[in-house]
PDB file of N, CA and C in Angstrom:
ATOM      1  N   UNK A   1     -18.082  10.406  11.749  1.00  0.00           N
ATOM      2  CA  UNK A   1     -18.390   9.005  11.950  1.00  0.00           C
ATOM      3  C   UNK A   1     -17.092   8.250  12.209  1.00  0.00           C
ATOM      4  N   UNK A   2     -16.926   7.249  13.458  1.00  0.00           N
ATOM      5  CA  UNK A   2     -15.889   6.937  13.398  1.00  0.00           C
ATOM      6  C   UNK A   2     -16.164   5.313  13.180  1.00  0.00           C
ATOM      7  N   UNK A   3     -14.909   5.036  12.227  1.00  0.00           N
ATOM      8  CA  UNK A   3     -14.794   3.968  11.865  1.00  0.00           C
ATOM      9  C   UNK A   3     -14.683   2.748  12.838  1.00  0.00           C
ATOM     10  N   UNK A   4     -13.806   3.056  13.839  1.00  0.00           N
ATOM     11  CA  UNK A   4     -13.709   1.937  14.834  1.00  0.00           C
ATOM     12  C   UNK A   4     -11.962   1.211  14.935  1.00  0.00           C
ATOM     13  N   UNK A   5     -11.288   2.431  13.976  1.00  0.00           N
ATOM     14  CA  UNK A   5     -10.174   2.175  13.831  1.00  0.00           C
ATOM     15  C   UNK A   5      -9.105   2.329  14.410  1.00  0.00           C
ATOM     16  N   UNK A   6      -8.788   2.981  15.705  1.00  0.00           N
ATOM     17  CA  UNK A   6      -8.401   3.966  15.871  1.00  0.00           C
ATOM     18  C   UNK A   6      -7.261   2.969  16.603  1.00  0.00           C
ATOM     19  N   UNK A   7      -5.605   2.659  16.398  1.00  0.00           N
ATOM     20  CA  UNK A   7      -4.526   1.854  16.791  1.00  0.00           C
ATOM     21  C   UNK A   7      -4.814   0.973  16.103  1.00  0.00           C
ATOM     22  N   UNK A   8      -5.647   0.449  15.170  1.00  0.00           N
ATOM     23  CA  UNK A   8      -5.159  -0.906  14.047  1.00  0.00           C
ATOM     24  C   UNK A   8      -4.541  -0.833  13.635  1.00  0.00           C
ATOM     25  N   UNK A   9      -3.651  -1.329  12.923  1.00  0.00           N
ATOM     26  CA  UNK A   9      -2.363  -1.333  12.375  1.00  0.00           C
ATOM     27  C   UNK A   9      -2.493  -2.016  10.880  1.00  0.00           C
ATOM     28  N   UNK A  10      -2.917  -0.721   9.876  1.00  0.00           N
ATOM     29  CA  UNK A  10      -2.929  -1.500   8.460  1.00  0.00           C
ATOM     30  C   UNK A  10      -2.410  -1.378   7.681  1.00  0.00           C
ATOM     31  N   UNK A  11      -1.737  -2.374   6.856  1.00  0.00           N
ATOM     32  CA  UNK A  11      -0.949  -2.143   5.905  1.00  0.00           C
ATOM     33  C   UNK A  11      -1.412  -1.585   4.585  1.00  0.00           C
ATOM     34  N   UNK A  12      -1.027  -0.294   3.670  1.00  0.00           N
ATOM     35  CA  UNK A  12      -1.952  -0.250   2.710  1.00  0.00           C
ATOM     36  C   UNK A  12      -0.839  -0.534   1.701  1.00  0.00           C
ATOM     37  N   UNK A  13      -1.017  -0.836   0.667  1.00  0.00           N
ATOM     38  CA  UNK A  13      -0.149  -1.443  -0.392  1.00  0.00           C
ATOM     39  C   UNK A  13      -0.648  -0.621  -1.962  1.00  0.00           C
ATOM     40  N   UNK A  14       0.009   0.359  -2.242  1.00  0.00           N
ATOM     41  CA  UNK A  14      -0.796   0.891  -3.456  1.00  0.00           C
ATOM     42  C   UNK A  14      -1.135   2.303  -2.624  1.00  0.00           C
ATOM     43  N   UNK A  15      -0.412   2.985  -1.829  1.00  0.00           N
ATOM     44  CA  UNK A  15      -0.289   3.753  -0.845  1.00  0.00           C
ATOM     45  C   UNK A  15       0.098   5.449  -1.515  1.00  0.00           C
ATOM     46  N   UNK A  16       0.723   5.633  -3.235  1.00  0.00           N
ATOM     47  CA  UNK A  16       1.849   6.516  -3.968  1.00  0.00           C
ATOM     48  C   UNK A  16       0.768   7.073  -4.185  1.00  0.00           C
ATOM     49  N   UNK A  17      -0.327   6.660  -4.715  1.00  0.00           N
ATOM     50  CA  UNK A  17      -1.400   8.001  -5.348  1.00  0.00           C
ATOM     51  C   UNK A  17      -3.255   7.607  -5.509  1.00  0.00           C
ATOM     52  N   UNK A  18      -3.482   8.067  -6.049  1.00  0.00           N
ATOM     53  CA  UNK A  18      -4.896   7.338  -5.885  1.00  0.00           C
ATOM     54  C   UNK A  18      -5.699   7.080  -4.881  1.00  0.00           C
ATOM     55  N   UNK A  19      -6.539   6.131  -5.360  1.00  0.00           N
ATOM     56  CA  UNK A  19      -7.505   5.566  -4.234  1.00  0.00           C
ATOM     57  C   UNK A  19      -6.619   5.376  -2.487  1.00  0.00           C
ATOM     58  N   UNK A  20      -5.644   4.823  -2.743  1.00  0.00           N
ATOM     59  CA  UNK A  20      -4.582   4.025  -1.783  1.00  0.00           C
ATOM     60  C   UNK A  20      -3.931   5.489  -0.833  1.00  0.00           C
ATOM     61  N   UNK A  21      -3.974   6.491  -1.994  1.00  0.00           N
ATOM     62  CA  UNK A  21      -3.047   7.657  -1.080  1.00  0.00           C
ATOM     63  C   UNK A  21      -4.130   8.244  -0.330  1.00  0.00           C
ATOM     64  N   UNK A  22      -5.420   8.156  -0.654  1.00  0.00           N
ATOM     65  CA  UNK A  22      -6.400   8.738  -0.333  1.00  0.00           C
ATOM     66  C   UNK A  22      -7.360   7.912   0.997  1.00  0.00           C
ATOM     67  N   UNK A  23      -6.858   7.114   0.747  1.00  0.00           N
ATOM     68  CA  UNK A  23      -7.295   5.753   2.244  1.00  0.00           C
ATOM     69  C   UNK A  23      -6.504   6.036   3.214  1.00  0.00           C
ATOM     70  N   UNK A  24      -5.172   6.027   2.724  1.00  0.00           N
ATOM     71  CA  UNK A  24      -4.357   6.764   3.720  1.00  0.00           C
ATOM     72  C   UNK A  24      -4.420   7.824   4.502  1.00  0.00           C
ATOM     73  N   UNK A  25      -4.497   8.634   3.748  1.00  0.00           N
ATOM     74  CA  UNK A  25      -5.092   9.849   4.612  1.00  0.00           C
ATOM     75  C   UNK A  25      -6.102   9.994   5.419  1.00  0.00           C
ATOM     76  N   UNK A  26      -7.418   9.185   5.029  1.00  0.00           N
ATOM     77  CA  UNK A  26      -8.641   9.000   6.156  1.00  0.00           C
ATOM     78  C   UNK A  26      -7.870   8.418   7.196  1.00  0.00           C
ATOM     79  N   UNK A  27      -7.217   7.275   6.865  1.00  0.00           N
ATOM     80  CA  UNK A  27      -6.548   6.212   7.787  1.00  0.00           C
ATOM     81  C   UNK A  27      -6.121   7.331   9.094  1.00  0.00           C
ATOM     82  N   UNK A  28      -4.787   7.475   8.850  1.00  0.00           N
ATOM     83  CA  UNK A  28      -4.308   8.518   9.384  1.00  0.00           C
ATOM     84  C   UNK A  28      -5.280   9.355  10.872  1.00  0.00           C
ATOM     85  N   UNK A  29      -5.726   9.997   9.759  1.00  0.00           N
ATOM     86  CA  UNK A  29      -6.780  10.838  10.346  1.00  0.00           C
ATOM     87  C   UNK A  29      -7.543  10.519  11.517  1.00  0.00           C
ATOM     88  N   UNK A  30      -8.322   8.944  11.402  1.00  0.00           N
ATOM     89  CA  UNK A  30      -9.039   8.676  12.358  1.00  0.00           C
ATOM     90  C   UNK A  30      -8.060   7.538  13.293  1.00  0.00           C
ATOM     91  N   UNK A  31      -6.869   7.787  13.534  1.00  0.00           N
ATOM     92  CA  UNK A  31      -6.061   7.020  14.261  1.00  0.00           C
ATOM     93  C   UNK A  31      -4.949   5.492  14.359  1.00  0.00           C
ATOM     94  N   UNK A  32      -5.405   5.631  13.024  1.00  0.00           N
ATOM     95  CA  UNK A  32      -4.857   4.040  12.507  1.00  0.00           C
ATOM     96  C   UNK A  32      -2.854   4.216  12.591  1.00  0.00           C
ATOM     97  N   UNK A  33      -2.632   2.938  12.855  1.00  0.00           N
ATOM     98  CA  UNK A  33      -1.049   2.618  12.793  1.00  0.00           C
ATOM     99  C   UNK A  33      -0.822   2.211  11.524  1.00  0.00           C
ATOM    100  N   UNK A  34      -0.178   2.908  10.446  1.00  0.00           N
ATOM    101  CA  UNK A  34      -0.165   2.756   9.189  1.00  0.00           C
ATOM    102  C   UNK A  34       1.501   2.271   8.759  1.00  0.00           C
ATOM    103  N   UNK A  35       0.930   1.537   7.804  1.00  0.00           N
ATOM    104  CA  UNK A  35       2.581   1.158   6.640  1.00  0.00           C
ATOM    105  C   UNK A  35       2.141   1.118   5.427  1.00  0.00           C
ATOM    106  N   UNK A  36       3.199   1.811   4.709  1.00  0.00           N
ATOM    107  CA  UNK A  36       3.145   2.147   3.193  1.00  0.00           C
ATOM    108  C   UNK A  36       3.704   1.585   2.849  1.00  0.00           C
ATOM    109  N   UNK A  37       3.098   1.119   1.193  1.00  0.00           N
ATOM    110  CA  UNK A  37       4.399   0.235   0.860  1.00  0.00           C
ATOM    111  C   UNK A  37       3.627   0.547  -1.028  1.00  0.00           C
ATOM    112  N   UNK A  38       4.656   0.836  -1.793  1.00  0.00           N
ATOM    113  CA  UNK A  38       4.366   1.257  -3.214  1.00  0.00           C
ATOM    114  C   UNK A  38       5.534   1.060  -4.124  1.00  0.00           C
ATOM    115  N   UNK A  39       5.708   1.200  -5.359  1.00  0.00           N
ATOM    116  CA  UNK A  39       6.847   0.978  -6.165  1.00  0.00           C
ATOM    117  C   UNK A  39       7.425   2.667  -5.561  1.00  0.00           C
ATOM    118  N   UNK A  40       6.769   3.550  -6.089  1.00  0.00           N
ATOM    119  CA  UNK A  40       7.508   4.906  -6.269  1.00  0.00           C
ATOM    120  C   UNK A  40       7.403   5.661  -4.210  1.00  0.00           C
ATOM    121  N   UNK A  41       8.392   5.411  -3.765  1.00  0.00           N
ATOM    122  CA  UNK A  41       8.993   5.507  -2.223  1.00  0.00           C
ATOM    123  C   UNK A  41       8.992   7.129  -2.317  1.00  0.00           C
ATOM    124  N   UNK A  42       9.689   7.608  -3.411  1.00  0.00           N
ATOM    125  CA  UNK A  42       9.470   9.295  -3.138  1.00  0.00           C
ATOM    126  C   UNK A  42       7.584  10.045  -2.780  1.00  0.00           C
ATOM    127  N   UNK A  43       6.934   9.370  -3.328  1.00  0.00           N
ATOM    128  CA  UNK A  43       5.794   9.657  -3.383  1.00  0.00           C
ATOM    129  C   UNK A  43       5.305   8.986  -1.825  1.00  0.00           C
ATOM    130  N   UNK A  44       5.661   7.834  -1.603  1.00  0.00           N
ATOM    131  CA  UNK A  44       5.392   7.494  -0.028  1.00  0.00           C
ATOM    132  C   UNK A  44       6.073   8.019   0.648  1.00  0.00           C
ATOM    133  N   UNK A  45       7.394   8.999   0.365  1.00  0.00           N
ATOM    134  CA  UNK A  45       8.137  10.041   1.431  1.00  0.00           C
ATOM    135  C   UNK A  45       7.553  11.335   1.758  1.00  0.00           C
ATOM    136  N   UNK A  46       6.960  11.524   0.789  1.00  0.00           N
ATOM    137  CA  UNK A  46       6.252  13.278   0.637  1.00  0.00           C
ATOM    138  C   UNK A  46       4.698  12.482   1.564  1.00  0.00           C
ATOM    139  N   UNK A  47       4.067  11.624   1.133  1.00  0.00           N
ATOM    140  CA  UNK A  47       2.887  11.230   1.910  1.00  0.00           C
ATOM    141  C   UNK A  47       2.986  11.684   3.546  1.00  0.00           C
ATOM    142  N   UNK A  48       4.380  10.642   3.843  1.00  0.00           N
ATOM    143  CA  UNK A  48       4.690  10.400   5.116  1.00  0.00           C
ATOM    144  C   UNK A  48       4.778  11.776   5.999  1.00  0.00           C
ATOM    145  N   UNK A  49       5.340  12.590   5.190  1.00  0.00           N
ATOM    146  CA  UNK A  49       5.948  14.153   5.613  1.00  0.00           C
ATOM    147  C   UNK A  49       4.522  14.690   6.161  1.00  0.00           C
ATOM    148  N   UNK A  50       3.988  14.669   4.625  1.00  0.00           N
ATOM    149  CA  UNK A  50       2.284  15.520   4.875  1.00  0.00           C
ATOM    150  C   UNK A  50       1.763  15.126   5.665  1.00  0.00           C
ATOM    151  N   UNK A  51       2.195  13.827   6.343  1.00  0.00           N
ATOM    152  CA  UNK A  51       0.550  13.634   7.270  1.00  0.00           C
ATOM    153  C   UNK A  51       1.513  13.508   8.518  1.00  0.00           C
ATOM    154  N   UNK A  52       2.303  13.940   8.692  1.00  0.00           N
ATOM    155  CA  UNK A  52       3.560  14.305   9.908  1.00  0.00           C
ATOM    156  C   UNK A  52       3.705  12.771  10.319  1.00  0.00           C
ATOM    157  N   UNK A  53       4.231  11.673   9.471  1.00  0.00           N
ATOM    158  CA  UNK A  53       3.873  10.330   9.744  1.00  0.00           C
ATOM    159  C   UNK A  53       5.236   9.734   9.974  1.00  0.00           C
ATOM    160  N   UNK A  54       5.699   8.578  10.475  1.00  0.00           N
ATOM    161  CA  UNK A  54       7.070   7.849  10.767  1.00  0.00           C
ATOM    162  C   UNK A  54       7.469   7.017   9.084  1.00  0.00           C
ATOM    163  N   UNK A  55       8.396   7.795   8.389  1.00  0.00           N
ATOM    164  CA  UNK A  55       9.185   7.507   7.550  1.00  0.00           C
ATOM    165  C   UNK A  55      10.116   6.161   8.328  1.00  0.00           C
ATOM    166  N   UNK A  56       9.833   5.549   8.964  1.00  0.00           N
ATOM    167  CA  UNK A  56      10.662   3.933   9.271  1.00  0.00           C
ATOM    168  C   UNK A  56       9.188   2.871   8.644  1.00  0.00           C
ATOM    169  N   UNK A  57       7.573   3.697   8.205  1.00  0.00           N
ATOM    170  CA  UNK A  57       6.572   3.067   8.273  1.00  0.00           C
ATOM    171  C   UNK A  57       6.285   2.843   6.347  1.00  0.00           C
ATOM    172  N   UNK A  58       7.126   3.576   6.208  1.00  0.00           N
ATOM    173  CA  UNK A  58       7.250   3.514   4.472  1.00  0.00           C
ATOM    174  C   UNK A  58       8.176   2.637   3.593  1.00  0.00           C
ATOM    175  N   UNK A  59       7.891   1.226   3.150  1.00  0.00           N
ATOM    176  CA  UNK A  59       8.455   0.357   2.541  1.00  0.00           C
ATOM    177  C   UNK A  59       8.050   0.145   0.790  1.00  0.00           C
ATOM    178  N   UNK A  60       9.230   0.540   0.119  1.00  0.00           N
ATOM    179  CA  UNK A  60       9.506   0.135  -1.485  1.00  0.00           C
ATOM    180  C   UNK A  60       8.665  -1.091  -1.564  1.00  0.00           C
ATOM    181  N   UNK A  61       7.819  -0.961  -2.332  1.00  0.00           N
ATOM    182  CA  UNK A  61       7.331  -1.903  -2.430  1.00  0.00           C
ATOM    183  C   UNK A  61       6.876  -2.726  -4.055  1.00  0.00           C
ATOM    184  N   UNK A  62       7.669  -3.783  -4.890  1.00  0.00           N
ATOM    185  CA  UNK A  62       6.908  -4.214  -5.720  1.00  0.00           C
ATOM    186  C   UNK A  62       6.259  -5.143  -5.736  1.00  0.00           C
ATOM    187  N   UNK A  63       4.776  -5.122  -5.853  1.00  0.00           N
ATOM    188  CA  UNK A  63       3.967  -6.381  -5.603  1.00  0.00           C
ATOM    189  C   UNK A  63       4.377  -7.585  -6.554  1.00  0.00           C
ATOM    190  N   UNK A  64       4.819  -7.816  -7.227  1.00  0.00           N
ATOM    191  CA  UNK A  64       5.345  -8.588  -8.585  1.00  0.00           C
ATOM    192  C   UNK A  64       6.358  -9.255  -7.861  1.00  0.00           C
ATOM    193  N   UNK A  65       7.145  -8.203  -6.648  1.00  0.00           N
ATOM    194  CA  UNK A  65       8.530  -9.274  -6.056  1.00  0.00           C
ATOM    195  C   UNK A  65       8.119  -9.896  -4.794  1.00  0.00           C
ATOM    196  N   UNK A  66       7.860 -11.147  -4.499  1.00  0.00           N
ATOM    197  CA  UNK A  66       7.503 -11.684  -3.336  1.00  0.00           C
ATOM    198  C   UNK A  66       8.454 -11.410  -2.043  1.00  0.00           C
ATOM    199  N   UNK A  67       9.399 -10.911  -2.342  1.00  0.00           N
ATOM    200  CA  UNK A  67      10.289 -10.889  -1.445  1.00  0.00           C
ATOM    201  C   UNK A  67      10.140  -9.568  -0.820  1.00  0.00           C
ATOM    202  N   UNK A  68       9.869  -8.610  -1.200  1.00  0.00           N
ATOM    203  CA  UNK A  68       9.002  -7.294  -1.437  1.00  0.00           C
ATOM    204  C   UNK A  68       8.010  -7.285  -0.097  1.00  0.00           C
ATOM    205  N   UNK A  69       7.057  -7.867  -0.763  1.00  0.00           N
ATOM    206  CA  UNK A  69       6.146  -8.271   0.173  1.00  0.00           C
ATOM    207  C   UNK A  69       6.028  -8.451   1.814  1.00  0.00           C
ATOM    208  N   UNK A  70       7.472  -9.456   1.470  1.00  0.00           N
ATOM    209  CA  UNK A  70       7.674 -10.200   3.018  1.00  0.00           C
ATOM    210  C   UNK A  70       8.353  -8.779   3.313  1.00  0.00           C
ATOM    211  N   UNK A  71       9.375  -8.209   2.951  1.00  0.00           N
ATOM    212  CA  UNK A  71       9.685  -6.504   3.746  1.00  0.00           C
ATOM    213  C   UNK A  71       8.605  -6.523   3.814  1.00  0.00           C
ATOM    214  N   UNK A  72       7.630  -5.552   3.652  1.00  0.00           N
ATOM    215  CA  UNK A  72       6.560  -4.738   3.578  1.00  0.00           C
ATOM    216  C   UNK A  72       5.371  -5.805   5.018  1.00  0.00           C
ATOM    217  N   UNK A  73       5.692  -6.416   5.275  1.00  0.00           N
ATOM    218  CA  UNK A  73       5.507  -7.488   6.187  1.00  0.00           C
ATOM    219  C   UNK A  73       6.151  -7.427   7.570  1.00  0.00           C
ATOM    220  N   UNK A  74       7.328  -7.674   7.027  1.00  0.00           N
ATOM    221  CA  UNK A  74       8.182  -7.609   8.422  1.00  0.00           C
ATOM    222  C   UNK A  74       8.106  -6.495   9.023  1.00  0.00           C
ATOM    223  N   UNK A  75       8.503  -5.718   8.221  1.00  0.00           N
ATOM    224  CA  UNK A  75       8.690  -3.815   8.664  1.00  0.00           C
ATOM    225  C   UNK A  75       7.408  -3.999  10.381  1.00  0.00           C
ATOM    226  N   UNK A  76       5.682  -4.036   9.138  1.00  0.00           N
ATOM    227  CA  UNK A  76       4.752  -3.742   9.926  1.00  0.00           C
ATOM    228  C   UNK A  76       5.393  -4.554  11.365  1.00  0.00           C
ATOM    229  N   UNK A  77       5.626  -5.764  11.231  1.00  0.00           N
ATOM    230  CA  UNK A  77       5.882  -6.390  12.394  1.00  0.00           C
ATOM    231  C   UNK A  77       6.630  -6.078  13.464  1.00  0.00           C
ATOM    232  N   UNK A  78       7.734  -5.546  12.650  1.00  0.00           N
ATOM    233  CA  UNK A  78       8.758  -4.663  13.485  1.00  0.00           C
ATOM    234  C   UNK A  78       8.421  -3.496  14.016  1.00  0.00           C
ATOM    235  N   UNK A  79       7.235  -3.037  13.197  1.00  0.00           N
ATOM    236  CA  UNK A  79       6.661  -1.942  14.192  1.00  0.00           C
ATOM    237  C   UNK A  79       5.340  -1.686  15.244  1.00  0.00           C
ATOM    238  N   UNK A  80       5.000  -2.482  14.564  1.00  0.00           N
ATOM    239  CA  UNK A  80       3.573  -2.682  15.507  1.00  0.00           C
ATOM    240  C   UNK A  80       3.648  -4.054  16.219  1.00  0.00           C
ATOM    241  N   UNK A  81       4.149  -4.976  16.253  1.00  0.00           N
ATOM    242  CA  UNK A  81       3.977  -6.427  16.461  1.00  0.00           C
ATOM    243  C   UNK A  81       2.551  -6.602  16.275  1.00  0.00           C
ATOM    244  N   UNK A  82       2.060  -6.625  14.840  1.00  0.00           N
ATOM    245  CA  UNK A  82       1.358  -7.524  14.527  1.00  0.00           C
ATOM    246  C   UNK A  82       0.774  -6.604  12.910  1.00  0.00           C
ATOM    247  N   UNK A  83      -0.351  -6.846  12.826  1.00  0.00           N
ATOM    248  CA  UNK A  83      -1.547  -6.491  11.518  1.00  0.00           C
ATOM    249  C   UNK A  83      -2.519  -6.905  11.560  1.00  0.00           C
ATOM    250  N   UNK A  84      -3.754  -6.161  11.850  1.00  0.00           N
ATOM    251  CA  UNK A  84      -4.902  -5.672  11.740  1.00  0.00           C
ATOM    252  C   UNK A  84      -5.593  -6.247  10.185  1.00  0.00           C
ATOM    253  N   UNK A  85      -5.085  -5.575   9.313  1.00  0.00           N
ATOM    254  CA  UNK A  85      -5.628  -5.332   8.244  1.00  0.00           C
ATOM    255  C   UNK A  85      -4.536  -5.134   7.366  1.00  0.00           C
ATOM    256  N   UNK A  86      -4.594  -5.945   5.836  1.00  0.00           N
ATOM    257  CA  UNK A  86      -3.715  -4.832   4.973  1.00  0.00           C
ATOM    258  C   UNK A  86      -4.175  -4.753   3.517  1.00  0.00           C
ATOM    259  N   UNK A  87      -4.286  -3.993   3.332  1.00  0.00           N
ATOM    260  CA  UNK A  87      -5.325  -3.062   2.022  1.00  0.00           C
ATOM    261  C   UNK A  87      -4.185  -3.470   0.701  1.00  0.00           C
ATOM    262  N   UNK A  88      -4.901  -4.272  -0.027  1.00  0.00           N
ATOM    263  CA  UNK A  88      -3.962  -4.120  -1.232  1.00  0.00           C
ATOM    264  C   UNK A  88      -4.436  -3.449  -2.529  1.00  0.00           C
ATOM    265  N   UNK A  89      -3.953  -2.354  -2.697  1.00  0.00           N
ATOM    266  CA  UNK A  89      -4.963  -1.476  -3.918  1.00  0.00           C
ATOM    267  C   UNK A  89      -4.047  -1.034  -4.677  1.00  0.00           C
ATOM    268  N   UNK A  90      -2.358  -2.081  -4.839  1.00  0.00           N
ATOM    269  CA  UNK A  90      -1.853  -2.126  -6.093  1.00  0.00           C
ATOM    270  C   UNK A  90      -1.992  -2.920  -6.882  1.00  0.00           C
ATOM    271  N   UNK A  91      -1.439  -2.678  -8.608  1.00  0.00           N
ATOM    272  CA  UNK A  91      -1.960  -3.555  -9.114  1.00  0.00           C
ATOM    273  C   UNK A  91      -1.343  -3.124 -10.422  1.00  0.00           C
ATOM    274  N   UNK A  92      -1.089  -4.313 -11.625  1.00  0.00           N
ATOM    275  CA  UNK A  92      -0.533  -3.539 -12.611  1.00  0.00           C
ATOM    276  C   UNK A  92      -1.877  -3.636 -13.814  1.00  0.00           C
ATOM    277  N   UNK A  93      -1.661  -2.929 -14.712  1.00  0.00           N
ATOM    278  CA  UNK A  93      -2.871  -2.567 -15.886  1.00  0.00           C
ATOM    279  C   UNK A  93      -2.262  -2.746 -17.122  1.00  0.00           C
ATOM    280  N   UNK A  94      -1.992  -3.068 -17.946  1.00  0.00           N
ATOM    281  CA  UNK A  94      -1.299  -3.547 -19.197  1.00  0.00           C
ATOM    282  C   UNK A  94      -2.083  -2.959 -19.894  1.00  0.00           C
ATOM    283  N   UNK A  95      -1.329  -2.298 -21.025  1.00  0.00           N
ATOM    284  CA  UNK A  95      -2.747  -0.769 -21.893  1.00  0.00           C
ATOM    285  C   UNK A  95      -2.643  -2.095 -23.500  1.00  0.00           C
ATOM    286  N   UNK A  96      -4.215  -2.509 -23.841  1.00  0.00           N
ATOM    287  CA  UNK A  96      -3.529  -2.871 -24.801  1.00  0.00           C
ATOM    288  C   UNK A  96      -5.171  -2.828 -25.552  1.00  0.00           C
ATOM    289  N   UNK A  97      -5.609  -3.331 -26.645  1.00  0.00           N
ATOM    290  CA  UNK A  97      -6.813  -3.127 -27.167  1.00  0.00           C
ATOM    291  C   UNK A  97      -7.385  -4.413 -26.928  1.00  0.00           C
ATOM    292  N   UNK A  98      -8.651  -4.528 -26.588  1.00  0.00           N
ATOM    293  CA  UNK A  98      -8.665  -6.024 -26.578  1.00  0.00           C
ATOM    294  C   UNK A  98      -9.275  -7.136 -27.823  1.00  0.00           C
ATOM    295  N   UNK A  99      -8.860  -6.158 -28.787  1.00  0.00           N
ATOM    296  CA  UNK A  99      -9.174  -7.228 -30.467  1.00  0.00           C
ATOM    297  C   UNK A  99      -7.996  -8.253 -29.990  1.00  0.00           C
ATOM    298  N   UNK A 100      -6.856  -7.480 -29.317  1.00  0.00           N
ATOM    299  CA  UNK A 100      -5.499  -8.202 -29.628  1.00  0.00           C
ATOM    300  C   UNK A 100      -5.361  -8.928 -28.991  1.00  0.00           C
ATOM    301  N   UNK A 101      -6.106  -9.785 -28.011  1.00  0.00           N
ATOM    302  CA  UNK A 101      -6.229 -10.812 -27.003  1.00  0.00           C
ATOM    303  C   UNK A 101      -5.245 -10.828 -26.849  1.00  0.00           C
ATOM    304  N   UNK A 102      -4.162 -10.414 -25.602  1.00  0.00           N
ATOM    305  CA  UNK A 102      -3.000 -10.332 -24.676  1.00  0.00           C
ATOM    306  C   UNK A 102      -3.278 -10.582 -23.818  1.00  0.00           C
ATOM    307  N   UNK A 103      -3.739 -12.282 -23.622  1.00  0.00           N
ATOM    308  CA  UNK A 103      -4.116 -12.793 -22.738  1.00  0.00           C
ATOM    309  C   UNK A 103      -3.410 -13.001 -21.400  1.00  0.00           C
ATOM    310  N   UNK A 104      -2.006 -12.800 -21.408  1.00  0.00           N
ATOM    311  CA  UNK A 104      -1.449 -13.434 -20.740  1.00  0.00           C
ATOM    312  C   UNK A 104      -1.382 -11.791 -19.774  1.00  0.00           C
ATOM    313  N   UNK A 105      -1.098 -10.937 -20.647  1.00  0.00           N
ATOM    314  CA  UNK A 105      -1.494  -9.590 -19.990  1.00  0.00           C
ATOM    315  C   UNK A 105      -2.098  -9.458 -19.242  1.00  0.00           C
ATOM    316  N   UNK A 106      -3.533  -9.917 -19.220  1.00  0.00           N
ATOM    317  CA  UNK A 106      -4.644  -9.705 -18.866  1.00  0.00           C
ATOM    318  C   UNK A 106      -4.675 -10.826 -17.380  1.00  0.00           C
ATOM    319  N   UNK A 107      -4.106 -12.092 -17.261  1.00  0.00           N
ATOM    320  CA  UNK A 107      -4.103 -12.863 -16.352  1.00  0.00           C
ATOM    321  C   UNK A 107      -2.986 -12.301 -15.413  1.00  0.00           C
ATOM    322  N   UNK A 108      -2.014 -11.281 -15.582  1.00  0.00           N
ATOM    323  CA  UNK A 108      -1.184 -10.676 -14.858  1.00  0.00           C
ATOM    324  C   UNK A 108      -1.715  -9.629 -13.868  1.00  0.00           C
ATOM    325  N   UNK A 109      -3.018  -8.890 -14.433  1.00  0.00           N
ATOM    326  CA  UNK A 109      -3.471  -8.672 -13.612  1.00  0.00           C
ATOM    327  C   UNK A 109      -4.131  -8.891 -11.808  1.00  0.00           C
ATOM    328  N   UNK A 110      -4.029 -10.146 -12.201  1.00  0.00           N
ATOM    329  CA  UNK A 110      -4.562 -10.684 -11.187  1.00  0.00           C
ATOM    330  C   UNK A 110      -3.805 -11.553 -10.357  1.00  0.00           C
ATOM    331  N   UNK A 111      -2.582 -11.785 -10.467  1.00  0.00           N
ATOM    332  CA  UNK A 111      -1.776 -12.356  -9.793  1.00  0.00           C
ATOM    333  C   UNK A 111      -1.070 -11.280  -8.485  1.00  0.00           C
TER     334      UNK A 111
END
């Protein structure tokens, strides 16, 4: 089944493992112009390798640093002139019980 993707250019964000490494790879697959962008870059280097992909398309990425971002931004721009789409499926999780209302924890999520 094809998605309809095939030269979009999407950014996935949350790209190192998981759901995100695993989008990637469909991505890939059915033709998409991809950029990575994750805290842990070794894990978006080995990605890049496996799927015989352009290591200039893999950007450090912490969602927490706005400045981050705008790389992970520009890059795409610089390589595709433009964006399609960009998948954000990072995110941080704060481990805590919730008797202990760590509220502020919990609103970090979502920023």
């Amino acid at each position: 089944m094809s998605l309809g993707i095939a030269n979009k250019v999407i950014v996935v964000v949350g790209a190192s493992s998981g759901l995100g490494e695993e989008l990637a790879r469909h991505l890939v697959k059915d033709g998409a112009k991809l950029v990575f962008g994750a805290r842990r870059i070794d894990r978006l280097q080995s990605l890049a390798e496996e799927l015989n992909f352009d290591k200039e398309a893999v950007v450090a990425t912490d969602i927490t640093k706005p400045e981050q971002l705008q790389a992970l931004v520009d890059r795409a721009i610089a390589l595709y002139n433009r964006i399609d789409v960009i998948v954000n499926n990072a995110g941080i999780m704060p481990q805590s019980l919730l008797e202990d209302c760590h509220i502020d924890e919990w609103n970090e999520i979502s920023t």
